[in-house]
Protein backbone atom coordinates (compact mmCIF):
# COMPACT_ATOMS: atom_id res chain seq x y z
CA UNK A 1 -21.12 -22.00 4.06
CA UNK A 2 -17.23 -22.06 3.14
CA UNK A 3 -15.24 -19.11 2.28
CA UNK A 4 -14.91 -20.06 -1.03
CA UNK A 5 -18.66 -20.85 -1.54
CA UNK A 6 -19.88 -17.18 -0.17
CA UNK A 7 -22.53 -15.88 -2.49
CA UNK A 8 -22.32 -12.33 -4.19
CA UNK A 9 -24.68 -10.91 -1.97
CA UNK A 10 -23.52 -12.08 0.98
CA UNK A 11 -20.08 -11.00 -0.09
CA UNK A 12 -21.34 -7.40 -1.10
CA UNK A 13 -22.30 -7.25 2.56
CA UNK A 14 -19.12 -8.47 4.10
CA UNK A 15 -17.35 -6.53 2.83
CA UNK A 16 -19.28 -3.09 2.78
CA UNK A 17 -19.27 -4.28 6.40
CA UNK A 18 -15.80 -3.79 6.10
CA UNK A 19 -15.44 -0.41 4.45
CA UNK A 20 -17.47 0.87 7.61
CA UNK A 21 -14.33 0.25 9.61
CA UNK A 22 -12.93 3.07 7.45
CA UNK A 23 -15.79 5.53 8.38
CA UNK A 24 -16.23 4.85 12.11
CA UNK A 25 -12.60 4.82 12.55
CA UNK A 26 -12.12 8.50 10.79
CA UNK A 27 -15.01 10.41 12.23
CA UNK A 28 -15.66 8.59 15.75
CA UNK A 29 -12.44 10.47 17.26
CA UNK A 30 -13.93 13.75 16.13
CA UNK A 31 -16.72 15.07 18.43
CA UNK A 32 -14.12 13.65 21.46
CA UNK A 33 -10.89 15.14 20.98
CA UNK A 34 -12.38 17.92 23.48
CA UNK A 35 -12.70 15.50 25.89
CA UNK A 36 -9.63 13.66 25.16
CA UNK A 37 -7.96 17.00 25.61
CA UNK A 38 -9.40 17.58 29.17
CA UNK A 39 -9.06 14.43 30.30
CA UNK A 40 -5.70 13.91 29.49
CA UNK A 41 -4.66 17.03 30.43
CA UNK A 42 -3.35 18.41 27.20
CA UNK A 43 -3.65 21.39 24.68
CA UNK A 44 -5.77 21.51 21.42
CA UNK A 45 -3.10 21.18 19.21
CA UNK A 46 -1.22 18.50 21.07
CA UNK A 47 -4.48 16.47 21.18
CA UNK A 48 -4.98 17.37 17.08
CA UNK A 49 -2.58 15.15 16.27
CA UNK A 50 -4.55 12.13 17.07
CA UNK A 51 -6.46 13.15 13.46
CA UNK A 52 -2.97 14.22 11.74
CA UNK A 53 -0.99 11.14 12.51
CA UNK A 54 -4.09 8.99 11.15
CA UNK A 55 -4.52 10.94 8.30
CA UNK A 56 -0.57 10.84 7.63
CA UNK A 57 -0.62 7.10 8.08
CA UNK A 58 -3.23 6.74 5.71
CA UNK A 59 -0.96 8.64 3.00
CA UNK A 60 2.01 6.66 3.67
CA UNK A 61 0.36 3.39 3.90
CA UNK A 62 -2.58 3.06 1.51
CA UNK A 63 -0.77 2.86 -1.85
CA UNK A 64 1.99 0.41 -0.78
CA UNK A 65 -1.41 -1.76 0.80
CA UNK A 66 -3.33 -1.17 -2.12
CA UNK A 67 -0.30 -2.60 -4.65
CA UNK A 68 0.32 -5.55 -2.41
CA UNK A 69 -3.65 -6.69 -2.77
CA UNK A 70 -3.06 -6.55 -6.52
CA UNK A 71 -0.29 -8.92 -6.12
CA UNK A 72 -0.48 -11.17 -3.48
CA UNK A 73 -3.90 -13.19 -1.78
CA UNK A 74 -6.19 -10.42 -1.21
CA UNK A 75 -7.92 -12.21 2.06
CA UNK A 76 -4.55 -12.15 3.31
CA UNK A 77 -3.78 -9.00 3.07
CA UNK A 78 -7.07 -8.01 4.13
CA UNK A 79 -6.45 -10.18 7.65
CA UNK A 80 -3.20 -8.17 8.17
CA UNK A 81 -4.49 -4.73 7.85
CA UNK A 82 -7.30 -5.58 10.70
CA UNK A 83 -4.85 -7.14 12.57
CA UNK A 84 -2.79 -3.74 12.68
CA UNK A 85 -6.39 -1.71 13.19
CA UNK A 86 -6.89 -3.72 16.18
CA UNK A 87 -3.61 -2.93 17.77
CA UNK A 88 -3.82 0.21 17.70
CA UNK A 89 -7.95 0.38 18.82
CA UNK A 90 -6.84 -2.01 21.93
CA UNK A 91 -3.86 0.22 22.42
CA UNK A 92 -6.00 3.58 22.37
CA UNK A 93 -8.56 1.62 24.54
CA UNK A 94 -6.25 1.39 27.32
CA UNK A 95 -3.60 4.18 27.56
CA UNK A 96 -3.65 7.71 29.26
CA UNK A 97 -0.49 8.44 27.54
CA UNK A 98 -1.06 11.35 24.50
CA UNK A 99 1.99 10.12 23.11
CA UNK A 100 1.14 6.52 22.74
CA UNK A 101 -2.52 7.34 21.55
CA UNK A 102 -1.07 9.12 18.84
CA UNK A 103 0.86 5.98 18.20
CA UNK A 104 -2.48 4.30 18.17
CA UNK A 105 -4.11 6.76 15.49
CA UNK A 106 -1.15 5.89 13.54
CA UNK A 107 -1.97 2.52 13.77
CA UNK A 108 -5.35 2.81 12.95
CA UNK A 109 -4.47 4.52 10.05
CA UNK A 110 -3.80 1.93 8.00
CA UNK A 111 -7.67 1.01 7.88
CA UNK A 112 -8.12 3.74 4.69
CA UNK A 113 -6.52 1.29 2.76
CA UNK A 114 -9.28 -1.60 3.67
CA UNK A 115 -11.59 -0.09 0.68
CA UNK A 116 -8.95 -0.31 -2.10
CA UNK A 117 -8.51 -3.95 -1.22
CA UNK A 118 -12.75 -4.36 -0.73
CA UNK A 119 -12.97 -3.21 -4.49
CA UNK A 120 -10.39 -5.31 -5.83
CA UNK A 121 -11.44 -8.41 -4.20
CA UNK A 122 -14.89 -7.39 -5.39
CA UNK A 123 -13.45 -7.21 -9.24
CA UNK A 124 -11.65 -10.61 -8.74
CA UNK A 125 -14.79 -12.56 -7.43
CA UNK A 126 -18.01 -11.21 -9.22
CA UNK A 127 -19.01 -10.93 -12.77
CA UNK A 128 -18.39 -8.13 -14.32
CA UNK A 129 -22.07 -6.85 -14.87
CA UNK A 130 -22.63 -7.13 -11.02
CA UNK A 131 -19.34 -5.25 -9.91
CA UNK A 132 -20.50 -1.77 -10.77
CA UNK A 133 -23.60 -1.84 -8.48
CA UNK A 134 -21.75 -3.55 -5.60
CA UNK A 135 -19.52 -1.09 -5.45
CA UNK A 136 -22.40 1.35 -5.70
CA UNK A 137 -23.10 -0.33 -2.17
CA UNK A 138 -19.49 -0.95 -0.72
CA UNK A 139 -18.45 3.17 -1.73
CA UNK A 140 -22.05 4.33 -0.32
CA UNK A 141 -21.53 2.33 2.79
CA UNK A 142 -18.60 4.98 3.77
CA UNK A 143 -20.61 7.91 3.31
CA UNK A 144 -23.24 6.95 5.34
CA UNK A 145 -20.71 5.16 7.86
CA UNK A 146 -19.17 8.50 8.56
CA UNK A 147 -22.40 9.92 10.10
CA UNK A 148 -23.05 6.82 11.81
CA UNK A 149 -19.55 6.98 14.00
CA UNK A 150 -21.01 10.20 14.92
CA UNK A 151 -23.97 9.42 15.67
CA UNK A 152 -22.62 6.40 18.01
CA UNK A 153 -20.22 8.59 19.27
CA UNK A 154 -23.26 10.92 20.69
CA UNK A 155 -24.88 8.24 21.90
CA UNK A 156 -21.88 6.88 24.21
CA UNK A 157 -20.65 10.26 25.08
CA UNK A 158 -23.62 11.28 27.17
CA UNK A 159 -22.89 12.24 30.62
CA UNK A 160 -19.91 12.54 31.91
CA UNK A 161 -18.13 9.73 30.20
CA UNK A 162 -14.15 8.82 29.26
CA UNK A 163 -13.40 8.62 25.70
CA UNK A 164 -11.84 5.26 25.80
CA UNK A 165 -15.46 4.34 25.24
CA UNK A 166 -14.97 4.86 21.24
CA UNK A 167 -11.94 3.00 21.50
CA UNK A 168 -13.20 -0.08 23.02
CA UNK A 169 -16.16 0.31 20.80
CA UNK A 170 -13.51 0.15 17.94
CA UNK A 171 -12.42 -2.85 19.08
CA UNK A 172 -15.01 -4.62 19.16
CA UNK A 173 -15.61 -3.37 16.05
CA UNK A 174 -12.75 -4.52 14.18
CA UNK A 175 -13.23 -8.16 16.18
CA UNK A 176 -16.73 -8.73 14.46
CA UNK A 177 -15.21 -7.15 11.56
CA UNK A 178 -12.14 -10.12 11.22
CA UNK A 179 -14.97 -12.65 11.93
CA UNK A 180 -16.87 -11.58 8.91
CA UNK A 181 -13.94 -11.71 6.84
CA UNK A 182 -13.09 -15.13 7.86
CA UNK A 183 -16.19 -16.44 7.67
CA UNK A 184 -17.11 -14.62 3.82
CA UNK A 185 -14.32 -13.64 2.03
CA UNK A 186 -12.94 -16.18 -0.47
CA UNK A 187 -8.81 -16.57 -0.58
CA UNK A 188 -7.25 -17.12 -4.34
CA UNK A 189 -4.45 -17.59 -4.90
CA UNK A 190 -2.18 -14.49 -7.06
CA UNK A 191 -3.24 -13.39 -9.98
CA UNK A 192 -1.14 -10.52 -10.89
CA UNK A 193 2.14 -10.69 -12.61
CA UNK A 194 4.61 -7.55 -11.41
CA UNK A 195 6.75 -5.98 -8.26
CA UNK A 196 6.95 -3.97 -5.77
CA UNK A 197 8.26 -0.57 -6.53
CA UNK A 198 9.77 -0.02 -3.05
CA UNK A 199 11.08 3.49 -4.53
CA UNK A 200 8.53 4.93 -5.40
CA UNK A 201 6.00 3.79 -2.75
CA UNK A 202 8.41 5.71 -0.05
CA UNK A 203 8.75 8.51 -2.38
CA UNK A 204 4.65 8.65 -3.19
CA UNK A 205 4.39 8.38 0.88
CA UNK A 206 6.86 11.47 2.00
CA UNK A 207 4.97 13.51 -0.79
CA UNK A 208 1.91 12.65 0.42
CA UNK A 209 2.72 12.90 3.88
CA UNK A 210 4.68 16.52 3.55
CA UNK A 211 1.41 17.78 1.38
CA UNK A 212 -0.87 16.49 4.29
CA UNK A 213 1.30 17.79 7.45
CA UNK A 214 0.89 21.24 5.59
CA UNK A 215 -2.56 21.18 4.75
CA UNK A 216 -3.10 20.09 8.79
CA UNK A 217 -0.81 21.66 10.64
CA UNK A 218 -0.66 25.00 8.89
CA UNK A 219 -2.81 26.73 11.10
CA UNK A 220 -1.19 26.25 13.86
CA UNK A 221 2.16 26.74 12.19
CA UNK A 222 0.94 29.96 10.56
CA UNK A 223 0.52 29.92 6.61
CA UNK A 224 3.44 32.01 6.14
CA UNK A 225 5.96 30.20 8.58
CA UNK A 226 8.96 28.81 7.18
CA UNK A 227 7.81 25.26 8.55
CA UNK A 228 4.47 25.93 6.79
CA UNK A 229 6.26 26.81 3.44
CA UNK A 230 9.09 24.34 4.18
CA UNK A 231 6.81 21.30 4.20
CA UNK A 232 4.53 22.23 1.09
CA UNK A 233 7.71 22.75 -1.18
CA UNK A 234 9.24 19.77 0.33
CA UNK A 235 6.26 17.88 -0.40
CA UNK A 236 5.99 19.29 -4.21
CA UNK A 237 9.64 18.61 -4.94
CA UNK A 238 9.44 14.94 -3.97
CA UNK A 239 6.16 14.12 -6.22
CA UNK A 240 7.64 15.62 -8.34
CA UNK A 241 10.55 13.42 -8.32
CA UNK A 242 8.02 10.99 -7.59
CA UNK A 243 6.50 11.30 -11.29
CA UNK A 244 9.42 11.51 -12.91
CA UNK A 245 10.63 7.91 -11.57
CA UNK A 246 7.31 6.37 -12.12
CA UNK A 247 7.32 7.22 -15.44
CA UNK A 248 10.59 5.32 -16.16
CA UNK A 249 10.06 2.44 -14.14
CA UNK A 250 9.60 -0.79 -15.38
CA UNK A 251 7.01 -1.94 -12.61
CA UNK A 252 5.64 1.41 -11.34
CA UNK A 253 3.82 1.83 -8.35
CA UNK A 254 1.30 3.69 -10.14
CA UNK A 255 0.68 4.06 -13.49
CA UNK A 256 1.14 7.73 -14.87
CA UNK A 257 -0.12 6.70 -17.78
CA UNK A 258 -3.75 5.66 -15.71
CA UNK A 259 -3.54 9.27 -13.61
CA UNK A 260 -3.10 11.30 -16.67
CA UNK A 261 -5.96 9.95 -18.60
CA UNK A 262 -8.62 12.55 -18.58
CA UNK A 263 -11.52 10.93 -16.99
CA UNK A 264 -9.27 9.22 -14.31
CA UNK A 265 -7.81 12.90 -13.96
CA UNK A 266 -10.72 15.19 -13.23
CA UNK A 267 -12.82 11.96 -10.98
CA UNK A 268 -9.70 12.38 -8.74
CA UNK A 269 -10.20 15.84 -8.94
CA UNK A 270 -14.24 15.44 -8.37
CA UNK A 271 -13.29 13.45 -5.02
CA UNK A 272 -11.25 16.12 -3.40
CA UNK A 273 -13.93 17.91 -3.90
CA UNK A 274 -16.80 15.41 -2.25
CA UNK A 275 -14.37 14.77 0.51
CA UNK A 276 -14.47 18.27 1.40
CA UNK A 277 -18.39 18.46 1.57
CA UNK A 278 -17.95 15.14 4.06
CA UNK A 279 -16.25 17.41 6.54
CA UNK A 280 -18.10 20.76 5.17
CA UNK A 281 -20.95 18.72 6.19
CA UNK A 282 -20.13 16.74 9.26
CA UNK A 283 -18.13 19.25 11.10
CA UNK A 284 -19.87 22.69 10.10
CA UNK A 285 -23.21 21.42 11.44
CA UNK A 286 -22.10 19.56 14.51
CA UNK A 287 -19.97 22.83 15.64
CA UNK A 288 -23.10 25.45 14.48
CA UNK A 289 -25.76 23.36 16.18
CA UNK A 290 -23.87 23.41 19.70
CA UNK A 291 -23.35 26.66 19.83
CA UNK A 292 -25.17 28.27 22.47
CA UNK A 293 -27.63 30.39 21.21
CA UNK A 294 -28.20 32.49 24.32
CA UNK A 295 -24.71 33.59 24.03
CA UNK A 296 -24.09 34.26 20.14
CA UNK A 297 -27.92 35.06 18.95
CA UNK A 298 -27.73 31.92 16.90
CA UNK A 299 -27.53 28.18 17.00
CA UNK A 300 -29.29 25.73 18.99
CA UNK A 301 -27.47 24.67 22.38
CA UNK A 302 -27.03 21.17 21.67
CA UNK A 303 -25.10 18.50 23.38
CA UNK A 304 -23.34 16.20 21.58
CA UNK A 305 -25.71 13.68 22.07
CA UNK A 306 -28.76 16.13 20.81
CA UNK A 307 -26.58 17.23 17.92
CA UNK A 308 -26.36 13.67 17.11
CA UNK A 309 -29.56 12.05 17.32
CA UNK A 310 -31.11 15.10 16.19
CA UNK A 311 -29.55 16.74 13.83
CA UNK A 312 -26.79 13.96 12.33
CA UNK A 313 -29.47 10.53 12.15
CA UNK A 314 -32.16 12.00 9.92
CA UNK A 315 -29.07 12.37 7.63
CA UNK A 316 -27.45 8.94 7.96
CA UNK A 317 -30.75 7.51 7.42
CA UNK A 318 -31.27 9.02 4.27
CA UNK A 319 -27.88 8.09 3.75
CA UNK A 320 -27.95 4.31 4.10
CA UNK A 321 -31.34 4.33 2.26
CA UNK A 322 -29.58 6.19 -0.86
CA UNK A 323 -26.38 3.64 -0.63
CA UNK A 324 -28.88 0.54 -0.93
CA UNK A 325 -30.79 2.26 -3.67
CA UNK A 326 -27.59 3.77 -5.42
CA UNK A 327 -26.52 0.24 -7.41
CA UNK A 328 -29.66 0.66 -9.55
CA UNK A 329 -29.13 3.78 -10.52
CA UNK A 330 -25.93 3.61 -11.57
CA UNK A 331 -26.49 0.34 -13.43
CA UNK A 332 -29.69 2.18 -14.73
CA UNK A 333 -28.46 5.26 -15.51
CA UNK A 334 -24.67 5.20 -15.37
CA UNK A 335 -22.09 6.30 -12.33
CA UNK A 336 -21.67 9.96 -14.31
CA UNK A 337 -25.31 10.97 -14.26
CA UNK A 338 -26.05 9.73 -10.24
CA UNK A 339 -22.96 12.02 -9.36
CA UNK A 340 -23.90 14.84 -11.47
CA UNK A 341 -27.87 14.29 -9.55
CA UNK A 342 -25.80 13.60 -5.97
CA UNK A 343 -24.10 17.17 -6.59
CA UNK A 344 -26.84 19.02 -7.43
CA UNK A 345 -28.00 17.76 -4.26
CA UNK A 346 -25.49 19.28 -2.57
CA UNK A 347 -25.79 22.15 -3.95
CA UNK A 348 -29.27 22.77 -2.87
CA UNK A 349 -28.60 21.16 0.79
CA UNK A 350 -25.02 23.44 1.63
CA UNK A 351 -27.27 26.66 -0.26
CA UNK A 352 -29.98 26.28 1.76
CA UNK A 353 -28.08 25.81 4.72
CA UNK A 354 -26.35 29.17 4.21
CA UNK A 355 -29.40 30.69 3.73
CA UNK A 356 -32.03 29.45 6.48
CA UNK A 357 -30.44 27.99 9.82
CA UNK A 358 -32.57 29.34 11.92
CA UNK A 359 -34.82 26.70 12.80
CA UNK A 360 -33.93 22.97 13.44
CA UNK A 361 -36.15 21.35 10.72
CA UNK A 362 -33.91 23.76 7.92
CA UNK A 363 -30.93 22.35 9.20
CA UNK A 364 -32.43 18.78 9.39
CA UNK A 365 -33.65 19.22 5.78
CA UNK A 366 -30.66 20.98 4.29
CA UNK A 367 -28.89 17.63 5.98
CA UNK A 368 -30.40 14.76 4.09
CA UNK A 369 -29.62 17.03 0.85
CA UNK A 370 -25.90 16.81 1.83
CA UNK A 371 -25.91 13.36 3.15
CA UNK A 372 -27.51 12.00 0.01
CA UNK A 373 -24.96 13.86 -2.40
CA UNK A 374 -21.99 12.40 -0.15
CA UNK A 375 -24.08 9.10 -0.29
CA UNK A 376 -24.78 9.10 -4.32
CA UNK A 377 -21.01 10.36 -4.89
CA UNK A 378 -19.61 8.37 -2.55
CA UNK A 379 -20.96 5.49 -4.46
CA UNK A 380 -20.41 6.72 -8.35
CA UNK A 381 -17.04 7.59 -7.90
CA UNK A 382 -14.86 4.33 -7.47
CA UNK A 383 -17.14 2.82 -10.32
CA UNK A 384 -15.86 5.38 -12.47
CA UNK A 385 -11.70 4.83 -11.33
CA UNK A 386 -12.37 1.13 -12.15
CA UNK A 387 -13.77 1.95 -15.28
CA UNK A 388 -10.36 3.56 -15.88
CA UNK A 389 -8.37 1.02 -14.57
CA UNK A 390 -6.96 -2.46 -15.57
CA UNK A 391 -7.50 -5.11 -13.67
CA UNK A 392 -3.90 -5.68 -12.21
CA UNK A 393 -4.03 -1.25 -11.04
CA UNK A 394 -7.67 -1.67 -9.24
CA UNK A 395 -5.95 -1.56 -5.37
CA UNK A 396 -3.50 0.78 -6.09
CA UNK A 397 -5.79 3.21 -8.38
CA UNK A 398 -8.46 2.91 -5.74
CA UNK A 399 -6.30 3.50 -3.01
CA UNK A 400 -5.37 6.87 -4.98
CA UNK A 401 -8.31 8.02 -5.09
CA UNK A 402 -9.26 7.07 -1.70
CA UNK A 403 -6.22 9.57 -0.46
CA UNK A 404 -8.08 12.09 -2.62
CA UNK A 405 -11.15 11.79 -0.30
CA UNK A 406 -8.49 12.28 2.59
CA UNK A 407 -6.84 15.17 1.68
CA UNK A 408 -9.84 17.10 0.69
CA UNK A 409 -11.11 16.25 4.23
CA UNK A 410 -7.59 17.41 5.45
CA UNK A 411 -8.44 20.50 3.05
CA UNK A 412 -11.94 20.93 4.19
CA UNK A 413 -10.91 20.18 8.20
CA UNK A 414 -8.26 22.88 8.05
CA UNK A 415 -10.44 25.96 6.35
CA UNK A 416 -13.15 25.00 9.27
CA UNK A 417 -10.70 25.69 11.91
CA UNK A 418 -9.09 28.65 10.56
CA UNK A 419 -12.57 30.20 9.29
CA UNK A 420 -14.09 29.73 13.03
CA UNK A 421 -10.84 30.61 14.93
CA UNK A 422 -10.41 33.80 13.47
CA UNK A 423 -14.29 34.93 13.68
CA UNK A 424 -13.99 34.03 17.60
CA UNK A 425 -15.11 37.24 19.52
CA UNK A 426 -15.34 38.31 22.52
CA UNK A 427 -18.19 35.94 23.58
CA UNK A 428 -15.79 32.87 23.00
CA UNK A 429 -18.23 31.46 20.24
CA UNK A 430 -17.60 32.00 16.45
CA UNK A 431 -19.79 34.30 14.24
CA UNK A 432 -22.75 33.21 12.41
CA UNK A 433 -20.93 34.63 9.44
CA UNK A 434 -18.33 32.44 9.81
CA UNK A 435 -20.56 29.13 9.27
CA UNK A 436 -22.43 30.53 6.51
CA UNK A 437 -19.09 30.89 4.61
CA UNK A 438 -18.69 27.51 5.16
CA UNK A 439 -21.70 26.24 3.98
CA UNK A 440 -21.36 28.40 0.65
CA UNK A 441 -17.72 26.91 0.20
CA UNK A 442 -19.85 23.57 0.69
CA UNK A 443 -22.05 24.80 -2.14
CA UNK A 444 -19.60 25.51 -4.18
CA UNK A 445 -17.09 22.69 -3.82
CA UNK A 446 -20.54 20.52 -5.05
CA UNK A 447 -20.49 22.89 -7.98
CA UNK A 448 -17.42 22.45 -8.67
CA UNK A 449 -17.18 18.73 -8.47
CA UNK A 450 -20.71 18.76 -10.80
CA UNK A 451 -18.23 20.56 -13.43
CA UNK A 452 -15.33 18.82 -13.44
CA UNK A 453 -17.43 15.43 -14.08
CA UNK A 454 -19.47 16.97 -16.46
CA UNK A 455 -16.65 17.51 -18.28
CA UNK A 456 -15.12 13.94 -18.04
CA UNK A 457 -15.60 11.37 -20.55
CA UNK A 458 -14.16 7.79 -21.16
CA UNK A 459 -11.77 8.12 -23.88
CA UNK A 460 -10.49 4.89 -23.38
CA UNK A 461 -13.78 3.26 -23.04
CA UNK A 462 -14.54 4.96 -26.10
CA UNK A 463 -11.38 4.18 -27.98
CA UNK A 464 -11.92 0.50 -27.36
CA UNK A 465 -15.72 0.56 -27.94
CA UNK A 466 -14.10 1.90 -31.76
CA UNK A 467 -11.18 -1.02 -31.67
CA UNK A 468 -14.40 -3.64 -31.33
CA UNK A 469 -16.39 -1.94 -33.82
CA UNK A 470 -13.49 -2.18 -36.51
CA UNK A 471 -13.31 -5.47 -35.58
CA UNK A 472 -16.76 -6.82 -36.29
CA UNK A 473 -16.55 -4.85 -39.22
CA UNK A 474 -13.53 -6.98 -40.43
CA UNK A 475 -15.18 -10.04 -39.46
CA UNK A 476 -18.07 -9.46 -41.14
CA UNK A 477 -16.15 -8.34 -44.04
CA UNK A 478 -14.35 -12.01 -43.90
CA UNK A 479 -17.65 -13.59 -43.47
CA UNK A 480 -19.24 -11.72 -46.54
């Protein structure tokens, strides 16, 4: 079968298949940046930067990406993002250098800005009553792929093992992944009218970048430090700038007039939210369920292969089976109603949590509660940015809001580490207190995010729905 001839469902699969580079690549460095640490010889916060720079990356590069797949061939572009992936997972494969794995990271970082291009390809090629449930499927697929990589991770890590094994399983990851995309995704030609805005991407990118290096870094910097304060306003005062150009530009990078509009607004909003339950999620109950219980009175003394298979696949399961099932819903039901379900899910899951932890099958349970709301949101949420978004804006609007998932895991990341650092006692372990205020925050970020979609609504869809009503009305005026 040709490129050009690939069916919808085997293009749905391709290319969810490709979002899961996203996932693996952003949580498989995670439970081994301990290890990377001691076998490179070098501090926590040296070795935290292999997360920062990625995450930085991501905000510098996934807008520009995103507005290039709107206007050039999408496969294209699509071939020269994995192409930069895969330098940078070779080049983390085989150095001992801290320095140049950070360069890889960076690298790798580009690979947040595969899903913008996924969802615009899958607007271009499928009709339009099949697009909302494959990206039901594609925007589940990184939920559930971000408990996967740390799943695999556990797996590989056992023993006494060096954590180039991720890297090379990267790789080989992104190889397959290239060989899908030759062999499924269809090329076309442009379709998009429009330029670059070269400005404003660099001025969207330091913004971002300043914003994120605060968020990350400003526990180590201290909260107060001028550097701390220095970056945040630096950050503010170019977005601000930022806006202000975007709004008079001819060809924006963005379109204000998209971010404004309410519903496009608060989802945003919503997924700063969910991306801060991901890490809530992912890193609260891989750090509670190692901690040795004979020590702090609490936790379960689990490797990271036991905290894996045990506690983090029941979840991912669930996960994958609610992604596959999620499509129907939302073409059932609508994308507003599965999220609003998905965060009451949460809810319950991160409550419960707080509450009972003191057995593994609470934990395991209060798990596939979170996993499915990450799974169900995960999925709802890009179907309600396209819904906002014009054909030509799909990249860029979904790369927006795919840096919203980022910096609420930034967000999310940054209250773990301060929240267990600074309950650290004596016994070198964190108190139980300190976990159950993370699961509440959990709780209530799901809340929250319930709320804020809640209160969303499609006024455009709604002022257009009105424009075609007039209209049949006229013609059946004409025709009476």
């Amino acid at each position: 079968m040709s490129p050009q001839d690939a069916r919808p469902r085997v293009l749905i699969a391709a290319l969810s298949v490709v979002a899961l580079t996203v996932a693996v690549l952003q949580t498989a460095v995670v439970p081994v940046l301990g290890v990377i640490a001691e076998q490179l010889n070098a501090s926590t916060v040296g070795v935290s930067w292999a997360v920062t720079a990625n995450l930085l990356a991501a905000a510098a590069a996934t807008p520009l990406i995103g507005r290039l797949a709107d206007l050039h061939n999408k496969r294209r572009v699509l071939f020269g993002v994995l192409a930069v992936v895969l330098a940078g997972s070779i080049l983390a494969a085989t150095t001992a250098s801290l320095p140049l794995l950070i360069v890889a990271r960076v690298l790798q970082g580009v690979s947040y800005s595969l899903y913008p291009i996924c969802v615009a390809i899958l607007r271009e090629e499928l009709p339009e009553e099949r697009v909302v449930g494959a990206l039901a499927v594609l925007s589940g697929t990184l939920g559930v792929g971000g408990g996967a990589g740390l799943v695999v991770t556990g797996l590989m890590m056992d023993g006494n093992a060096g954590y180039h094994r991720v890297f090379w399983l990267t790789t080989g990851f992104t190889v397959f992944v290239i060989l899908v995309v030759l062999l499924c995704v269809p090329s076309r030609d442009r379709t998009s009218e429009g330029t670059i805005d070269w400005l404003g991407a660099a001025g969207l990118a330091v913004g971002l970048t300043a914003l994120l290096l605060t968020v990350t870094q400003g526990n180590t910097w201290g909260w107060v430090s001028p550097a701390t304060i220095g970056s945040a306003g630096a950050g503010l005062a170019v977005l601000v700038g930022w806006w202000f150009w975007e709004r008079r530009c001819t060809h924006p990078l963005v379109s204000t007039t998209t971010l404004t509009r309410r519903a496009m607004l608060l989802t945003n909003l919503a997924t700063v939210l969910v991306g801060m339950g991901l890490y809530f999620g992912f890193l609260g109950l891989t750090e509670f369920v190692q901690i040795p219980r004979d020590i702090a009175g609490y936790g379960f003394s689990a490797s990271v292969l036991q905290a894996s298979v045990v506690f983090l696949l029941p979840g991912a399961l669930v996960g994958f089976v609610t992604a596959t099932a999620s499509g129907r819903f939302i073409d059932r039901f609508g994308a507003r109603p599965v999220l609003v379900c998905g965060a009451a899910a949460g809810i319950v899951g991160f409550a419960f949590l707080a509450i009972a932890h003191s057995q593994p099958w609470q934990v395991i349970v209060a798990g596939l509660a979170a996993n499915a709301y990450i799974s169900l949101a995960y999925s709802a949420l890009p179907a309600l940015v396209v819904s906002e978004a014009d054909p030509g804006e799909t990249g860029v609007a979904t790369g927006v809001n795919a840096i919203s998932r980022a910096v609420g895991s930034s967000i999310a990341a940054a209250l773990v580490a301060v929240l267990l650092q600074r309950s650290t006692g004596a016994t070198g372990v964190p108190a139980e207190g300190a976990f159950v205020t993370i699961f509440i925050i959990g709780a209530v970020s799901a809340a929250l995010a319930l709320v804020l979609i809640a209160l969303s609504h499609t006024r455009r869809r709604a002022v257009e729905s009105l424009e075609d009503l007039e209209a049949s009305r006229a013609m059946n005026h004409e025709w009476g």
